[in-house]
Protein backbone atom coordinates (compact mmCIF):
# COMPACT_ATOMS: atom_id res chain seq x y z
CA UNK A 1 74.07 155.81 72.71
CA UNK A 2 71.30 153.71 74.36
CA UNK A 3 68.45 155.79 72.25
CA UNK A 4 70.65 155.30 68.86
CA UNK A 5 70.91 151.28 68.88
CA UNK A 6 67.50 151.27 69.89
CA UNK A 7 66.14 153.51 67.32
CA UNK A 8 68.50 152.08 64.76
CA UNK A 9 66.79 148.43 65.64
CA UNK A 10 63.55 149.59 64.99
CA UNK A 11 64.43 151.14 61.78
CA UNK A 12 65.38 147.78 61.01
CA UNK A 13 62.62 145.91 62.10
CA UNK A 14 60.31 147.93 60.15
CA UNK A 15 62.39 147.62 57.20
CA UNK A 16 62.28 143.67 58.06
CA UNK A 17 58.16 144.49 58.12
CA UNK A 18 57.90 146.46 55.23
CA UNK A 19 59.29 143.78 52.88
CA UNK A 20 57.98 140.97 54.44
CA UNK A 21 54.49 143.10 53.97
CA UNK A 22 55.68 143.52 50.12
CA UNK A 23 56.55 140.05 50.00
CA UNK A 24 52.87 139.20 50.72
CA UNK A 25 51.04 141.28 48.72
CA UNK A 26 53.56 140.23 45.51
CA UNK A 27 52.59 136.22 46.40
CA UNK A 28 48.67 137.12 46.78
CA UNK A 29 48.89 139.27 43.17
CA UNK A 30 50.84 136.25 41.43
CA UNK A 31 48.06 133.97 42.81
CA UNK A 32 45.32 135.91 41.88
CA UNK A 33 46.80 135.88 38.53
CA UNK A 34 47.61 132.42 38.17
CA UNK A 35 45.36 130.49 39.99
CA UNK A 36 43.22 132.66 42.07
CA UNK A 37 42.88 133.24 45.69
CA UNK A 38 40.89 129.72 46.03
CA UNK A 39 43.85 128.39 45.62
CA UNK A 40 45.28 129.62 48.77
CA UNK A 41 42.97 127.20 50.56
CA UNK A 42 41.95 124.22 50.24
CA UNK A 43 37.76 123.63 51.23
CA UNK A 44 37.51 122.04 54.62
CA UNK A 45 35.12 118.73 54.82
CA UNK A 46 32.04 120.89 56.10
CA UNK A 47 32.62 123.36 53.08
CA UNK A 48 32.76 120.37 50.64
CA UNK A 49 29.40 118.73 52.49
CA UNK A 50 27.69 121.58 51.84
CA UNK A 51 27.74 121.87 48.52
CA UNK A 52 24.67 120.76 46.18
CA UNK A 53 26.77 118.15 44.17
CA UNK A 54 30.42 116.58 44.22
CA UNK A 55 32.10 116.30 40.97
CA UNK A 56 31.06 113.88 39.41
CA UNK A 57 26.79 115.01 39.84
CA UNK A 58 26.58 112.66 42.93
CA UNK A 59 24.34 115.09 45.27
CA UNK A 60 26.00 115.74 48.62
CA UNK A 61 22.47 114.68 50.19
CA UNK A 62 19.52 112.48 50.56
CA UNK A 63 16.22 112.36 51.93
CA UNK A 64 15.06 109.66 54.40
CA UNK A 65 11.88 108.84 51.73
CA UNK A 66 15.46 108.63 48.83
CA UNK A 67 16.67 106.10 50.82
CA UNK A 68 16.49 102.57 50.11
CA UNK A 69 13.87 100.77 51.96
CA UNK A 70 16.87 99.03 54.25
CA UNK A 71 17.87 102.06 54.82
CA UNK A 72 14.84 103.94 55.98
CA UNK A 73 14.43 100.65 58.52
CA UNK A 74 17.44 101.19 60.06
CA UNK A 75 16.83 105.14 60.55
CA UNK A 76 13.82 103.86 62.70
CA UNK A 77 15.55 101.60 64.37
CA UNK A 78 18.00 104.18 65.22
CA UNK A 79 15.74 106.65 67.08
CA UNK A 80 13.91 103.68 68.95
CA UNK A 81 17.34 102.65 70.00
CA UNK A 82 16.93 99.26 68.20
CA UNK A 83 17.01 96.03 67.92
CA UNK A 84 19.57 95.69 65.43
CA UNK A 85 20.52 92.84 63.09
CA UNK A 86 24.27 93.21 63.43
CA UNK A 87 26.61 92.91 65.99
CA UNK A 88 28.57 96.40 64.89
CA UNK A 89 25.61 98.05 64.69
CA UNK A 90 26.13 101.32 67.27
CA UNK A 91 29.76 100.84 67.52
CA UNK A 92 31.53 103.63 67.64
CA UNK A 93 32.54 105.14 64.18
CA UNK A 94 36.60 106.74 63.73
CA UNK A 95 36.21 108.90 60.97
CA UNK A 96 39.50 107.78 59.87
CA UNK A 97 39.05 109.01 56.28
CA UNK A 98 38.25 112.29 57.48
CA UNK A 99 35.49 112.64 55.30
CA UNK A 100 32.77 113.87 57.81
CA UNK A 101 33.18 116.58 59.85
CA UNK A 102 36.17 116.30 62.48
CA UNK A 103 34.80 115.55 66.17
CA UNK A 104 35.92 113.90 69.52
CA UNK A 105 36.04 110.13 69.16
CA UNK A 106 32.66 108.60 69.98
CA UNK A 107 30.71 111.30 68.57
CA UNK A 108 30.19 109.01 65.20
CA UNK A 109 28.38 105.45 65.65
CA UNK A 110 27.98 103.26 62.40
CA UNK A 111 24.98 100.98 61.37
CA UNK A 112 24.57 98.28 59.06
CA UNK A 113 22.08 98.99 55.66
CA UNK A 114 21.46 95.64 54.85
CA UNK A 115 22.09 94.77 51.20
CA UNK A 116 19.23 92.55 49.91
CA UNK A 117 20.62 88.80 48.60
CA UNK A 118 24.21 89.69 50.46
CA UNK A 119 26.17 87.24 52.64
CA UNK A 120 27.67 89.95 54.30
CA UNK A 121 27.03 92.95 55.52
CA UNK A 122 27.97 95.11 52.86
CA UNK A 123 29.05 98.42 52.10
CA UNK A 124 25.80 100.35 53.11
CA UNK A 125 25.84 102.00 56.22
CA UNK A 126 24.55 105.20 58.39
CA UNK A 127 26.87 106.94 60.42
CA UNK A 128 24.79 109.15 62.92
CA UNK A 129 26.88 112.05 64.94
CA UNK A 130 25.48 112.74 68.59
CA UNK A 131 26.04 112.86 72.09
CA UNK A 132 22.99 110.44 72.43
CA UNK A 133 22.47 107.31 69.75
CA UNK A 134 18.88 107.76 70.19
CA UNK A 135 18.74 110.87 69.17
CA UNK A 136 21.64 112.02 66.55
CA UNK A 137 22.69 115.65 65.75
CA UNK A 138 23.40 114.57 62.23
CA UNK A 139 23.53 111.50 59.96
CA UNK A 140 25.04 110.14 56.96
CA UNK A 141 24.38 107.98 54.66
CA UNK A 142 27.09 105.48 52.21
CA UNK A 143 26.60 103.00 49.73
CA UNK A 144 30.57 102.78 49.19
CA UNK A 145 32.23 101.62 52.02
CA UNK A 146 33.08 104.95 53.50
CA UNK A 147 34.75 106.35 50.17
CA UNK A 148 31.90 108.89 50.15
CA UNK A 149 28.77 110.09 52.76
CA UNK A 150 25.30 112.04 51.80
CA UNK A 151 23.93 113.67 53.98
CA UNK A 152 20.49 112.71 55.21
CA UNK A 153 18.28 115.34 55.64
CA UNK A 154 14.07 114.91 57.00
């Protein structure tokens, strides 16, 4: 009797599989008919980084000589260490938009691209990713705020 409710529980586990298998394969062919199997995920941030443009034509990247000239002052200042102009400059950057590429907190430090004529400091920024400040694994740059990154490539 022991052998028979064990072999009948089997049976109905791989029933259980079999459909749940079907199941599966039914939802992948009606996506791959409807919307394609891109649609079953959605591109993470590094995905979406890499590409050569965002949707609108905005490349995803910049050179240090593209920059403007702010800008390529401040990537100088960065591997000497500074000085800098502002008081945020080096502070530690959250990522809270999630736009860059997820890390542990303190990986990210922000810096001030000065805006010529502005009474404040602006939008423009460079957020550089690294264990050391000095010398950054990676680095962004953003003339909105946050609301998008380049990347900055040498």
């Amino acid at each position: 009797m022991r052998h028979t409710a064990r072999h009948s529980h089997l049976k109905r586990l791989s029933r259980l599989g079999a459909a749940g298998l079907l199941a599966v394969i039914a939802a992948l062919g009606s996506l791959a008919v409807w919307g394609g199997l891109g649609a079953l995920t959605a591109p993470s941030a590094l995905q979406a980084r890499t590409a050569q443009a965002d949707v609108s034509g905005v490349p995803l990247s910049i050179s240090v000589e593209q920059l403007p000239p702010q800008g390529r002052q401040v990537m100088t200042l960065i591997y000497r260490g500074g000085p800098f102009q502002y008081e945020k400059d080096g502070v530690v950057f959250g990522n809270r938009e999630r736009l860059l590429p997820g890390s542990a907190r303190g990986y990210y430090r922000e810096y001030t691209v000065r805006t010529p004529n502005g009474r404040s400091r602006g939008a423009r920024r460079i957020v550089c990713g690294g264990l050391q400040p000095v010398a950054p694994d990676i680095c962004y740059y953003t003339e909105d705020h946050y609301a998008s990154f380049r990347k900055i490539v040498q």
